[in-house]
Protein backbone atom coordinates (compact mmCIF):
# COMPACT_ATOMS: atom_id res chain seq x y z
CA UNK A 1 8.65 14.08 -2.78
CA UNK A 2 5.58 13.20 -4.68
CA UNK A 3 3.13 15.56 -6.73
CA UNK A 4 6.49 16.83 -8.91
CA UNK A 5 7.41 14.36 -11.11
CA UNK A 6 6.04 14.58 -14.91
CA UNK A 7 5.29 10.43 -16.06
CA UNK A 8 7.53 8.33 -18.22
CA UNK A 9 4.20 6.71 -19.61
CA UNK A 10 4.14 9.40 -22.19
CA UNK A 11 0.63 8.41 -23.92
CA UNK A 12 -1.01 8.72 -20.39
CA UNK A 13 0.64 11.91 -19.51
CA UNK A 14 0.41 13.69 -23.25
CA UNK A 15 -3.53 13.54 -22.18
CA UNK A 16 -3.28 15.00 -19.35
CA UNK A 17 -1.17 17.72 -20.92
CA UNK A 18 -3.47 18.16 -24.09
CA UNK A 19 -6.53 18.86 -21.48
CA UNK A 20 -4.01 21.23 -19.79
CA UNK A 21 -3.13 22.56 -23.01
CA UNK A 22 -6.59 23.11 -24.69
CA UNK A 23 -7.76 24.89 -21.12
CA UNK A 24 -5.20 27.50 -22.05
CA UNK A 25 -6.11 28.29 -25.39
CA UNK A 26 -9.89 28.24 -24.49
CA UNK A 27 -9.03 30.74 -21.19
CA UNK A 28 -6.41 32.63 -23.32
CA UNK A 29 -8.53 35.18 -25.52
CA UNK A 30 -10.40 36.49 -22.13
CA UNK A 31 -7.36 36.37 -20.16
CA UNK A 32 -5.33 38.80 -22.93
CA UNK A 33 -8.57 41.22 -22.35
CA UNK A 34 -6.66 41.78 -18.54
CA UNK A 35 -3.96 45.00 -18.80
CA UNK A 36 -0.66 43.49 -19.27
CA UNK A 37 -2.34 40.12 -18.15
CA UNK A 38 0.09 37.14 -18.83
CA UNK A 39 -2.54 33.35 -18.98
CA UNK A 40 -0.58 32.50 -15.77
CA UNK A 41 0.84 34.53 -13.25
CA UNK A 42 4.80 33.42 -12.23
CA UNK A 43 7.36 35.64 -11.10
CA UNK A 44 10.60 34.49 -9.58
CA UNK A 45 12.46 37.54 -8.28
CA UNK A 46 15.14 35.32 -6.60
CA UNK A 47 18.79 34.09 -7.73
CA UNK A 48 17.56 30.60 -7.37
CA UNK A 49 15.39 29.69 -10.66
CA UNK A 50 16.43 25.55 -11.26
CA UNK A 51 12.79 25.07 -10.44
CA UNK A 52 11.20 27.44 -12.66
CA UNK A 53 10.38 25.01 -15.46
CA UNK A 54 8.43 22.19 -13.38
CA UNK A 55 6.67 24.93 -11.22
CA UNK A 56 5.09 26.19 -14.41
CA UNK A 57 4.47 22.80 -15.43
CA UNK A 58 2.93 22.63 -11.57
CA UNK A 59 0.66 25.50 -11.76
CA UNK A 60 -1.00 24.47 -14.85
CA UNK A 61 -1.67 21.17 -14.21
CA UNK A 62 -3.49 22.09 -10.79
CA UNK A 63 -5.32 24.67 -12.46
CA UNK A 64 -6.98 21.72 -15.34
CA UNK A 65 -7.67 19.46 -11.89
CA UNK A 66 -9.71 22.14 -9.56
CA UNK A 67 -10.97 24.89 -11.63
CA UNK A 68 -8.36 27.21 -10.03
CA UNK A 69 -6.09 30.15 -11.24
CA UNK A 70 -2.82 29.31 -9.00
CA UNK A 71 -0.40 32.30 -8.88
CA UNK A 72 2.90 31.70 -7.61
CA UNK A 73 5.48 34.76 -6.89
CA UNK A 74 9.03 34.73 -5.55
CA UNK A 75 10.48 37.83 -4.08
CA UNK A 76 14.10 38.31 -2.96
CA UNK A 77 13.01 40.89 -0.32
CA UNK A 78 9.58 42.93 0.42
CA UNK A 79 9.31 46.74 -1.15
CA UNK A 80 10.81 49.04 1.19
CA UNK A 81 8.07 50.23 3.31
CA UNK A 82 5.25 47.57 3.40
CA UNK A 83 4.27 44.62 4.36
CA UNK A 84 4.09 40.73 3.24
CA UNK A 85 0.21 41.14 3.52
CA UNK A 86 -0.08 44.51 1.69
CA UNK A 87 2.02 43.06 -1.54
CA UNK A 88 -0.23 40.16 -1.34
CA UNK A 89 -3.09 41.98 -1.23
CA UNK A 90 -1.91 44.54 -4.14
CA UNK A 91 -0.84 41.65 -6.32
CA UNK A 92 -4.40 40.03 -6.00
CA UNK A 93 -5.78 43.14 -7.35
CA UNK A 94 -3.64 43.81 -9.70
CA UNK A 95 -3.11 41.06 -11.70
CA UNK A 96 -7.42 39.91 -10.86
CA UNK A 97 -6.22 36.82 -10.03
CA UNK A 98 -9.07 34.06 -10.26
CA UNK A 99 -11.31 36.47 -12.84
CA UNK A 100 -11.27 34.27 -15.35
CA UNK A 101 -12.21 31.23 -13.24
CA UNK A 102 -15.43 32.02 -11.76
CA UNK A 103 -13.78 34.23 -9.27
CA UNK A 104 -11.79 31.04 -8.08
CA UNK A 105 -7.81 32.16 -7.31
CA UNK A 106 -5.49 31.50 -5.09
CA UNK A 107 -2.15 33.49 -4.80
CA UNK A 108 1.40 32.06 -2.68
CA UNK A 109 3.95 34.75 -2.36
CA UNK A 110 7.10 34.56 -0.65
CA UNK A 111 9.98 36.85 0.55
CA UNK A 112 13.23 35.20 1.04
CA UNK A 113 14.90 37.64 2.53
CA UNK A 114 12.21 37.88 5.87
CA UNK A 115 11.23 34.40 4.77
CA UNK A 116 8.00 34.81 5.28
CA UNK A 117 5.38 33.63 3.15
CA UNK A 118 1.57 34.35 2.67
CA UNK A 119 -1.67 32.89 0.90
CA UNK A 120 -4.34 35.35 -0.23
CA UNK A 121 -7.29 33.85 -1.61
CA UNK A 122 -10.50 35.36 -3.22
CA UNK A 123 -13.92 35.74 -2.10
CA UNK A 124 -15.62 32.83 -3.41
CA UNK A 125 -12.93 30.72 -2.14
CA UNK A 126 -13.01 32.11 1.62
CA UNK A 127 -15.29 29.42 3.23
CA UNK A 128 -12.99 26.50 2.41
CA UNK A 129 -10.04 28.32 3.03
CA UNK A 130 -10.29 30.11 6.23
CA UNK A 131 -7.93 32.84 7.46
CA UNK A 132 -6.82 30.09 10.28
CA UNK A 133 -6.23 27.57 7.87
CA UNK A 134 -4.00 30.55 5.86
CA UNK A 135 -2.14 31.02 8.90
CA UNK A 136 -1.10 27.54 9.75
CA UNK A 137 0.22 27.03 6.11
CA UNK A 138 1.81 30.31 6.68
CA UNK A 139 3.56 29.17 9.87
CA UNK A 140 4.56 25.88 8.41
CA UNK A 141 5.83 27.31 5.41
CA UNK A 142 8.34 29.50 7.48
CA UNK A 143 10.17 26.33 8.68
CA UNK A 144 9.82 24.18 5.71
CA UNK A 145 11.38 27.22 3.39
CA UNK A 146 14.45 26.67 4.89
CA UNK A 147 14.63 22.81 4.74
CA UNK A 148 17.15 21.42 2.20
CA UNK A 149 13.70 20.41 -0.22
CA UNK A 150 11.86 23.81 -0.45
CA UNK A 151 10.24 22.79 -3.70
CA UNK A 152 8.79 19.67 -2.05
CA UNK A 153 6.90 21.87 0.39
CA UNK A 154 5.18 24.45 -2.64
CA UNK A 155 4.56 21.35 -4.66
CA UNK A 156 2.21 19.66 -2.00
CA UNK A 157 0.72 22.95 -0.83
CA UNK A 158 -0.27 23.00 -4.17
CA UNK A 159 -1.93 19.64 -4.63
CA UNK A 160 -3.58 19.87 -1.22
CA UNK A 161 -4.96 22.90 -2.15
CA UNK A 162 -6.31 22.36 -5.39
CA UNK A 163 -7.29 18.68 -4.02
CA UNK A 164 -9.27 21.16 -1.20
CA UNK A 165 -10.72 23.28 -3.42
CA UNK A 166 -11.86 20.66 -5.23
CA UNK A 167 -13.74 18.89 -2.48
CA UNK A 168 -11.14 16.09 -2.65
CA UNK A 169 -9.73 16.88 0.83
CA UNK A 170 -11.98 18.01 3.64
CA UNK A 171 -11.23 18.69 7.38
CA UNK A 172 -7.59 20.04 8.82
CA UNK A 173 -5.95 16.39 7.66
CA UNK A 174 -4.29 18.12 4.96
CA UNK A 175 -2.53 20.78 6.76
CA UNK A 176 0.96 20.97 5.38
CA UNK A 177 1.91 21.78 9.69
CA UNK A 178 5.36 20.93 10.68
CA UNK A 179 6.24 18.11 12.91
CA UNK A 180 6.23 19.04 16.56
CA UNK A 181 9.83 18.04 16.74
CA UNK A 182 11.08 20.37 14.18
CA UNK A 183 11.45 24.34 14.55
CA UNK A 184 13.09 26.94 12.23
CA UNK A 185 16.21 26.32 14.91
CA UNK A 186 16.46 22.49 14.84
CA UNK A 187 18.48 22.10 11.92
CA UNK A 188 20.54 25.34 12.16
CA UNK A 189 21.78 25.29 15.86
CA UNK A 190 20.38 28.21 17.18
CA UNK A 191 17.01 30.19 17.52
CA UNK A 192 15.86 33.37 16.09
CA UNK A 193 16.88 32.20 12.35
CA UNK A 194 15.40 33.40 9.57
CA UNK A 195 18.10 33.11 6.16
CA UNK A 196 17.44 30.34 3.80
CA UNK A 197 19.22 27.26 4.26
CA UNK A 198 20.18 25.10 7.42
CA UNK A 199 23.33 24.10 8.13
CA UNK A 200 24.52 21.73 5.41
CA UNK A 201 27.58 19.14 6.73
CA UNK A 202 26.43 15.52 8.25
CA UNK A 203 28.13 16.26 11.37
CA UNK A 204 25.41 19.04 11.53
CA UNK A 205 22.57 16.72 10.39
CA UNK A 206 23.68 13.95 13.24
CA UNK A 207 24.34 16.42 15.91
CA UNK A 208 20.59 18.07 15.21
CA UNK A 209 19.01 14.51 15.09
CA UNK A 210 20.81 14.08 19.11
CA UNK A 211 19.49 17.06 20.51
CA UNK A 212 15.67 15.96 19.57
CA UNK A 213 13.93 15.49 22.57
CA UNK A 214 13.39 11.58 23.71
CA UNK A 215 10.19 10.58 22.29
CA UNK A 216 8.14 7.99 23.17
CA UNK A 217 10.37 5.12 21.47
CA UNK A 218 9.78 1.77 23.08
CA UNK A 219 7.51 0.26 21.21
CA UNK A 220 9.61 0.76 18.21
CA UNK A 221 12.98 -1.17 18.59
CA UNK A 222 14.15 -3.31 15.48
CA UNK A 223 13.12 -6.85 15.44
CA UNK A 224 15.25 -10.12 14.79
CA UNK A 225 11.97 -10.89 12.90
CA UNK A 226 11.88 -8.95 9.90
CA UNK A 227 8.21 -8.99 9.72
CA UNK A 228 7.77 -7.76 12.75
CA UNK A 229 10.19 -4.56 12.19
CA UNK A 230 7.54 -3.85 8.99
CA UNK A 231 4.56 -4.18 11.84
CA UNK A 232 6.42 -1.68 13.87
CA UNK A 233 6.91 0.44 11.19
CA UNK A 234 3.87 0.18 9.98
CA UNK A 235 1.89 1.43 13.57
CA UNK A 236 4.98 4.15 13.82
CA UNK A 237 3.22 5.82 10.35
CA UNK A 238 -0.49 4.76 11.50
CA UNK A 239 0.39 6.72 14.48
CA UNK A 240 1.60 10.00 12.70
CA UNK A 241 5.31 9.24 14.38
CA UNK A 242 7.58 11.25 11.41
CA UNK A 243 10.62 11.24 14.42
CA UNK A 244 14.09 11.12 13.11
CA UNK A 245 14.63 9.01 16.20
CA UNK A 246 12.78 5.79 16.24
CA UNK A 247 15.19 2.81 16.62
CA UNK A 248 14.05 0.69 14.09
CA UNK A 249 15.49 3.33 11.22
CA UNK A 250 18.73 2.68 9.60
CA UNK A 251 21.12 6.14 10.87
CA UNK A 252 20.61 7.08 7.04
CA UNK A 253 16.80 7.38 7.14
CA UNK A 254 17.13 9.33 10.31
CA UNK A 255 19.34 12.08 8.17
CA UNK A 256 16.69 11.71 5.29
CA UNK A 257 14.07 12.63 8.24
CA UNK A 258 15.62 15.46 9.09
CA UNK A 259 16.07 16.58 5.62
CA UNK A 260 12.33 15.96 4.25
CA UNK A 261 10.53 16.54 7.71
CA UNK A 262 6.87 14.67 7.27
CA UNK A 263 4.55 15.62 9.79
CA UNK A 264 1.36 13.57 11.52
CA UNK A 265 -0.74 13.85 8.49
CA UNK A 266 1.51 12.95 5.90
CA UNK A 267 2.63 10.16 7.88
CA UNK A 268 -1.20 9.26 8.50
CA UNK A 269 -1.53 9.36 4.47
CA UNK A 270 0.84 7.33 4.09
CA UNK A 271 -0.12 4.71 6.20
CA UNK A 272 -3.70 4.70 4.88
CA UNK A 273 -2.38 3.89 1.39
CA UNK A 274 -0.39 0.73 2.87
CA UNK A 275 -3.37 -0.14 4.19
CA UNK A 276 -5.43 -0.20 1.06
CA UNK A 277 -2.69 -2.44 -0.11
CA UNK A 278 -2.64 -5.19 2.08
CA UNK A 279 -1.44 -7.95 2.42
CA UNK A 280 2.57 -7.28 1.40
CA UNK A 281 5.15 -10.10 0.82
CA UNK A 282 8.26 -10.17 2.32
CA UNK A 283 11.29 -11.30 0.69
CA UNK A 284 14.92 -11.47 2.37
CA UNK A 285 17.97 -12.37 1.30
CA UNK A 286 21.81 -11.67 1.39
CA UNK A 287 20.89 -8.69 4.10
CA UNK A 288 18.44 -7.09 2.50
CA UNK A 289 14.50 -7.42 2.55
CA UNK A 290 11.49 -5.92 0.59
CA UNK A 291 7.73 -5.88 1.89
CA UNK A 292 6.12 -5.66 -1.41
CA UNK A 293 2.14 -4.66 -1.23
CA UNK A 294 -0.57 -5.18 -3.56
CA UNK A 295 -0.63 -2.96 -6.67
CA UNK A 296 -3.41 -0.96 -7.72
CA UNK A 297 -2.52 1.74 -4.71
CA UNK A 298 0.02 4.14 -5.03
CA UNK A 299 2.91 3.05 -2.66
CA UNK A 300 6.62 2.28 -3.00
CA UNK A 301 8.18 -1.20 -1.44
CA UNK A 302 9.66 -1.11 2.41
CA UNK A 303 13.22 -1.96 1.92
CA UNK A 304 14.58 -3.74 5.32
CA UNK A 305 18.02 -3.96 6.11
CA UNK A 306 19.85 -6.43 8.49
CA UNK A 307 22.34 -5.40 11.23
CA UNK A 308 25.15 -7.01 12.22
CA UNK A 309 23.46 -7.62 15.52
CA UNK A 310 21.02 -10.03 13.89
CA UNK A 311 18.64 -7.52 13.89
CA UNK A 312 16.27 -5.74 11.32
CA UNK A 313 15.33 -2.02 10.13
CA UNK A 314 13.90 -0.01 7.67
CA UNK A 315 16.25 1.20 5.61
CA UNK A 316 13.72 4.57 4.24
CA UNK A 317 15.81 6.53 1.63
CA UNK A 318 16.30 3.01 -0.25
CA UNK A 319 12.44 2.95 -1.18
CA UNK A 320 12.73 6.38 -2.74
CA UNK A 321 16.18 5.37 -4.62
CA UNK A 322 15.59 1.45 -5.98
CA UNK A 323 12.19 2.45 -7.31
CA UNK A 324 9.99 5.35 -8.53
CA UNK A 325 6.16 6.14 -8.89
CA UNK A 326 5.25 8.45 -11.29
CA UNK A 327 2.59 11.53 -10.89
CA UNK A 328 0.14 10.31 -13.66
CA UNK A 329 0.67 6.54 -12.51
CA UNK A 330 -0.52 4.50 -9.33
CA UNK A 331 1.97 1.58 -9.35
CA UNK A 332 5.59 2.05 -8.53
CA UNK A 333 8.83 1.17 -10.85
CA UNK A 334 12.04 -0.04 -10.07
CA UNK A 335 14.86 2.01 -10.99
CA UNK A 336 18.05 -0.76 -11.96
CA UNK A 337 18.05 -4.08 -13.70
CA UNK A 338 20.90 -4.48 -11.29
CA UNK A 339 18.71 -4.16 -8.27
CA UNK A 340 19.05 -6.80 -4.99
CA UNK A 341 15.69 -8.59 -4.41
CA UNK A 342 15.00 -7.95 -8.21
CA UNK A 343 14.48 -11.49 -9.00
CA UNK A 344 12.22 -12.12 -5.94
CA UNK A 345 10.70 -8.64 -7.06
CA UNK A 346 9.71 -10.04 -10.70
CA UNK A 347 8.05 -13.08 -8.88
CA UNK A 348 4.84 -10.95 -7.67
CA UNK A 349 2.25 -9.53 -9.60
CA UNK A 350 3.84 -5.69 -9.67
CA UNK A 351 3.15 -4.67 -13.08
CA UNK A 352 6.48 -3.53 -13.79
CA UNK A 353 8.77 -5.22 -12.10
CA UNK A 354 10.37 -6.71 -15.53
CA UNK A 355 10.19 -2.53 -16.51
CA UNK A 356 13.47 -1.16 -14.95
CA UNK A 357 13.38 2.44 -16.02
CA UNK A 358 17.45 3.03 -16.67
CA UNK A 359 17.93 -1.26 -17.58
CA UNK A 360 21.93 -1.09 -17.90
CA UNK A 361 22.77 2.64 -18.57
CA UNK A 362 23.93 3.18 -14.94
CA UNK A 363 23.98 0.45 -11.55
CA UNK A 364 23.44 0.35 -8.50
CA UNK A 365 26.21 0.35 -5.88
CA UNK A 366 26.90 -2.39 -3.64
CA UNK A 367 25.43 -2.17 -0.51
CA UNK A 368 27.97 -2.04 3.19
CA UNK A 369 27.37 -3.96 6.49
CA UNK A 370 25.04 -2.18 8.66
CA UNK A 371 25.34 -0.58 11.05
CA UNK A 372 28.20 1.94 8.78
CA UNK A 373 29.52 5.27 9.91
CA UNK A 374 28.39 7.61 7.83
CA UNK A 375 30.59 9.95 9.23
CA UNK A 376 33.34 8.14 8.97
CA UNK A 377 32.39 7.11 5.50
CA UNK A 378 32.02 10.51 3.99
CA UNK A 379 35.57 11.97 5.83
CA UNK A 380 37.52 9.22 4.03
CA UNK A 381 35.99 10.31 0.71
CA UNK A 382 36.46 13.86 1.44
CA UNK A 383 40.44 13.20 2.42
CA UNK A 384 40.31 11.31 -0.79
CA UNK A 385 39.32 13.97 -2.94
CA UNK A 386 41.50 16.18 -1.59
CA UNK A 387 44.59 13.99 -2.79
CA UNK A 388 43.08 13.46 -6.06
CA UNK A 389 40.90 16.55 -6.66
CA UNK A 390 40.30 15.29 -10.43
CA UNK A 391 39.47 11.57 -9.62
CA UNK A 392 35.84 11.67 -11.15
CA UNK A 393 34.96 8.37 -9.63
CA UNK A 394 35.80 9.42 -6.13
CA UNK A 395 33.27 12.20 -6.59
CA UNK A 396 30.68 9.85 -7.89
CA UNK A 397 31.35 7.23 -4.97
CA UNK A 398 30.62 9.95 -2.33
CA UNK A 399 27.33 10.80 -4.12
CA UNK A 400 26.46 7.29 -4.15
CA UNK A 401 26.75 7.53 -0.47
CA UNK A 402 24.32 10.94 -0.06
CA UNK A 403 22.12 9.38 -2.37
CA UNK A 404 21.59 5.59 -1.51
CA UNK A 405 22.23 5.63 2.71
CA UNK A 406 20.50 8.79 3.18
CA UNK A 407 18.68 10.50 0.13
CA UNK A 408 20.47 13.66 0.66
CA UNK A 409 19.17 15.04 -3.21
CA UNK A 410 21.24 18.31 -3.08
CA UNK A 411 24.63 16.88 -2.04
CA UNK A 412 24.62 14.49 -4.58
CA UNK A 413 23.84 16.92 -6.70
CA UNK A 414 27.09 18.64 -6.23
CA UNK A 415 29.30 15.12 -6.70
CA UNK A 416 27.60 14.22 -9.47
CA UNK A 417 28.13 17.42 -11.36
CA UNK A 418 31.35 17.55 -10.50
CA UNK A 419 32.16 14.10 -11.44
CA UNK A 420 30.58 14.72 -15.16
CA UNK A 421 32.35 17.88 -15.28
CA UNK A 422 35.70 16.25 -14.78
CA UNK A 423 34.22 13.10 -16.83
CA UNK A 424 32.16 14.46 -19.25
CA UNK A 425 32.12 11.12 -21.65
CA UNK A 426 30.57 9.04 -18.97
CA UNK A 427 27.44 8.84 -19.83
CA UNK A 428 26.45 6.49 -16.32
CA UNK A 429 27.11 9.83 -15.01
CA UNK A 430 25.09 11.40 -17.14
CA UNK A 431 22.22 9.08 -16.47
CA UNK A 432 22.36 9.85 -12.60
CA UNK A 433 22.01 13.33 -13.30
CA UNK A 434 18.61 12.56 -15.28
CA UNK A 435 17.30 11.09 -12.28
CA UNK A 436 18.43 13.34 -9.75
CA UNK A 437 17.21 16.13 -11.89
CA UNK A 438 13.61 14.51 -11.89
CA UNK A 439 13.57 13.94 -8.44
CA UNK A 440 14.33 17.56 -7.22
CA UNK A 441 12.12 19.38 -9.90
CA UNK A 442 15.07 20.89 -12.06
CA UNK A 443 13.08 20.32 -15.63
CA UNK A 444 15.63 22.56 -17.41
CA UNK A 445 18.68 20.35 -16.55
CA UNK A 446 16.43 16.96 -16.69
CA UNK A 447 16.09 18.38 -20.48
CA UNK A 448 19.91 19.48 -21.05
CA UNK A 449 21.01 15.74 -19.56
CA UNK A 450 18.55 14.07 -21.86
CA UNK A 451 19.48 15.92 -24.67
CA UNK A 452 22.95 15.66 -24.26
CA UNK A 453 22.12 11.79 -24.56
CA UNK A 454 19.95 11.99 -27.66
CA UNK A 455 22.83 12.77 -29.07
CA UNK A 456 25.04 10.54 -28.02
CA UNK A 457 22.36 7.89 -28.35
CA UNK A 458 21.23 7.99 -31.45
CA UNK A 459 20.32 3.88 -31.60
CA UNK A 460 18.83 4.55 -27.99
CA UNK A 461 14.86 4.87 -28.95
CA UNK A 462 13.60 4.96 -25.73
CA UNK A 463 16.20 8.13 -25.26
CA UNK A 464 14.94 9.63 -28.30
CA UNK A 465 11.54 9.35 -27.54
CA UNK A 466 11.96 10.57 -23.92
CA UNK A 467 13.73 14.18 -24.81
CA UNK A 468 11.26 14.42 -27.69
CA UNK A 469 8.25 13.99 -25.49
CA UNK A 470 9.54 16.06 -22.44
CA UNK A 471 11.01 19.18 -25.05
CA UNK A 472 7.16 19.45 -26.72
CA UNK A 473 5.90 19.60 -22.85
CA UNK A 474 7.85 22.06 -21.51
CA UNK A 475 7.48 24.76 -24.63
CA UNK A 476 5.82 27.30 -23.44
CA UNK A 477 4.35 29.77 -25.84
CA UNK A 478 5.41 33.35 -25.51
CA UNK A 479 3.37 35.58 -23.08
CA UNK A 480 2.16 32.39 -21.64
CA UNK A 481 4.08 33.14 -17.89
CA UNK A 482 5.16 36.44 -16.53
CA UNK A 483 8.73 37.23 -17.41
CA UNK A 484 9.06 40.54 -16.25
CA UNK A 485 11.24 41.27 -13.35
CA UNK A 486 9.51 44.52 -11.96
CA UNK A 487 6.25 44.56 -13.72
CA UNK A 488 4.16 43.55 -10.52
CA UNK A 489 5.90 46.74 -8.58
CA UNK A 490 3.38 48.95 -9.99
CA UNK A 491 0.51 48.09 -7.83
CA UNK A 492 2.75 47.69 -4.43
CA UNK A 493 5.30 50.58 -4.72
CA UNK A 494 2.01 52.75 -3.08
CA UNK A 495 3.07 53.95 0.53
CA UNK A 496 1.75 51.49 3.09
CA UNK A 497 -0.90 54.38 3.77
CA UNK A 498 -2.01 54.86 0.11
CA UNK A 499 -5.67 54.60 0.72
């Protein structure tokens, strides 16, 4: 999930947006000069638009790093009559995507309905993106489309792409290719599916996790050393191994796994960045443990867990929720003051360890006993809920469980809306929901919760100062995007023939 967040650090991140910013106005005056030519080309024909905002925000940042016009369009289903490649090819033309860059322009269009996605790019662009290479995204982006993170997979196609273009990344190690282990049937049951969205209960998770083949595992057991289970893990990712089942991973991270699928060269990435930050300490205590590596390198702690069988593993969606890394940043933050291993935390040389981003506005839940059914866990909450159907804190405890023991974004999500619907005075709630809304790209409820907050807040200055900064941001000028619903039709409503 990195390469979506907008920074905190709001002095470091206003440049970066004032560069984006002036590129605009400079590009705009030649850009109006197009027919009906918006200064970046969006279009989300879809019901689903919570992601609108950031990939806006997306496009025009990778457009100041490479030189690049991005265009990004969204269909609900393909014109009657054509093709994927045809529209892509008529919406190239039509909108003379790249023009205004030196003839540098890149265009992603998907279909939900076929799901099925394609990349056209333009001439000048053609020798470091290859049809091959366009095909292999292509393929890729037909399984990771359905995954429960859809905007995870757009927003790294379009770093690596940019970084490409921008002789940053060379060779096929940037090839957003799934895992081996995961097909377009792993997570739904059965082959031949093409609809958006895999089956969605745990029991479906677990039971798709089981029916992986056996890989090559033994070499990867937890340890009763807890430095050793970090080695393991460590040659697991220097080997490309992004396998739900290696035994050293808590049952949570194996869900999380399945639900953000990495493949051989992300996992190679981000083992090369550990490696740049060696040597790590390791602290343990009261069950839990935290390899910690050298800052200066963009990683986020290992958080280790202990078994009740005396035994250690990594416990993966904990790294993601006890500490964050912004976009325009290198070194990580933690999330809580109320964090475990805090105090052992603030004893390195992290930067900002002492800089808990939400301090006391909402805590972190105790942690169970491994190993815990999750299962089990989530059925009692359920049968809970269903004897107390307004019981806001029931709703919030099983989203504590998504989020925290498997870093299921979208199901907490739905608890933690629910819960600030039933409580809407509790502003811990509220705060959840500002970090969950971060983390899954939704910058038009990030703003709502933070506004909401201002409000309530008013002797809160870093509160204030956050919704001011993030409002001025995201305010877009008028004509900036396309907004218009049908407006690219008028190039691909031609028969399929139409010379």
């Amino acid at each position: 999930m990195y390469g979506k967040e907008l920074a905190w650090q709001t002095a470091r991140l206003a440049g970066v947006l004032a560069l984006s910013l002036a590129a605009s106005v400079a590009l705009s005056a030649e850009r109006s000069a197009l027919p009906d030519r918006p200064i970046y080309i969006f279009i989300n024909e879809t019901d689903s638009h919570e992601h609108d905002l950031a990939f806006k925000m997306s496009l025009k940042l990778a457009e100041k790093r490479a030189g690049v016009e991005n265009a990004l369009v969204f269909l609900e289903r393909l014109p009657s009559g054509t093709t994927i490649e045809r529209v892509a090819v008529d919406l190239f033309d039509h909108w003379r995507i790249g023009r205004t860059r030196g003839g540098k322009g890149i265009l992603y269009v998907y279909s939900e309905a076929e799901n099925l996605f394609k990349i056209e790019v333009s001439y000048e662009l053609e020798g470091i993106f290859p049809d091959i290479l366009c095909r292999r995204l292509e393929e890729a982006a037909q399984t990771y489309m359905l995954s429960d993170v859809p905007q995870d997979f757009i927003s790294e196609l379009l770093i690596t792409m940019n970084l490409r273009a921008a002789g940053e990344m060379v060779g096929s190690e940037d090839v957003a290719s799934p895992p081996s282990w995961l097909t377009q049937s792993f997570l739904s049951g059965g082959a031949g599916v093409t609809s958006k969205g895999y089956s969605k209960t745990l029991a479906d998770y677990e039971a798709a996790v089981r029916r992986l083949s056996a890989a090559s595992v033994k070499d990867f057991q937890p340890s009763a050393d807890p430095s050793q289970t970090v080695q393991r893990y460590l040659t697991s990712l220097e080997l490309g191994l992004g396998d739900p089942q290696i035994p050293l991973l808590t049952s949570g991270s194996q869900i999380f796994r399945a639900l953000v699928p990495r493949n051989a060269a992300q996992q190679h990435r981000v083992f090369g960045y550990f490696q740049k930050a060696l040597p790590y300490r390791l602290t343990t205590a009261d069950g839990l443990g935290l390899a910690v590596f050298q800052p200066g390198v963009p990683n986020l702690p290992i958080v280790l867990r202990a078994g009740k069988n005396g035994l250690w593993y990594v416990d993966e969606p904990k790294s993601w929720t006890y500490f964050h890394r912004f976009e325009d940043g290198t070194d990580f933050f933690p999330k809580f003051d109320d964090l475990p291993l805090l105090s052992a935390l603030r004893q390195t040389r992290q930067p900002h360890a002492n800089d808990a981003i939400y301090k006391h506005r909402v805590r972190t839940p105790q942690v169970p006993a491994y190993p815990v059914s999750l299962e089990k866990t989530v059925q009692q909450l359920e049968d809970q809920i269903r004897r107390e159907p307004t019981n806001s804190q029931l709703y919030a405890a099983l989203g504590d469980v998504y989020f925290f023991e498997m870093n299921w974004l979208s199901r907490t999500l739905e608890m933690y809306e629910t819960a600030s619907r039933l409580a809407p005075e509790r502003l811990d709630y509220r705060w959840r929901l500002v970090d969950l809304y971060l983390n899954t790209s939704q910058a038009e409820k990030f703003l709502e919760q933070l506004r909401f907050l201002a409000q309530k807040l008013p002797n809160d200055r870093e509160a204030q100062r956050w919704y001011q900064f993030y409002k001025d941001a995201y305010a877009f000028k008028p004509g900036e995007f396309s907004v218009s619903r049908h407006g690219w039709l008028r190039a691909s409503e031609r028969p399929s023939d139409a010379p």
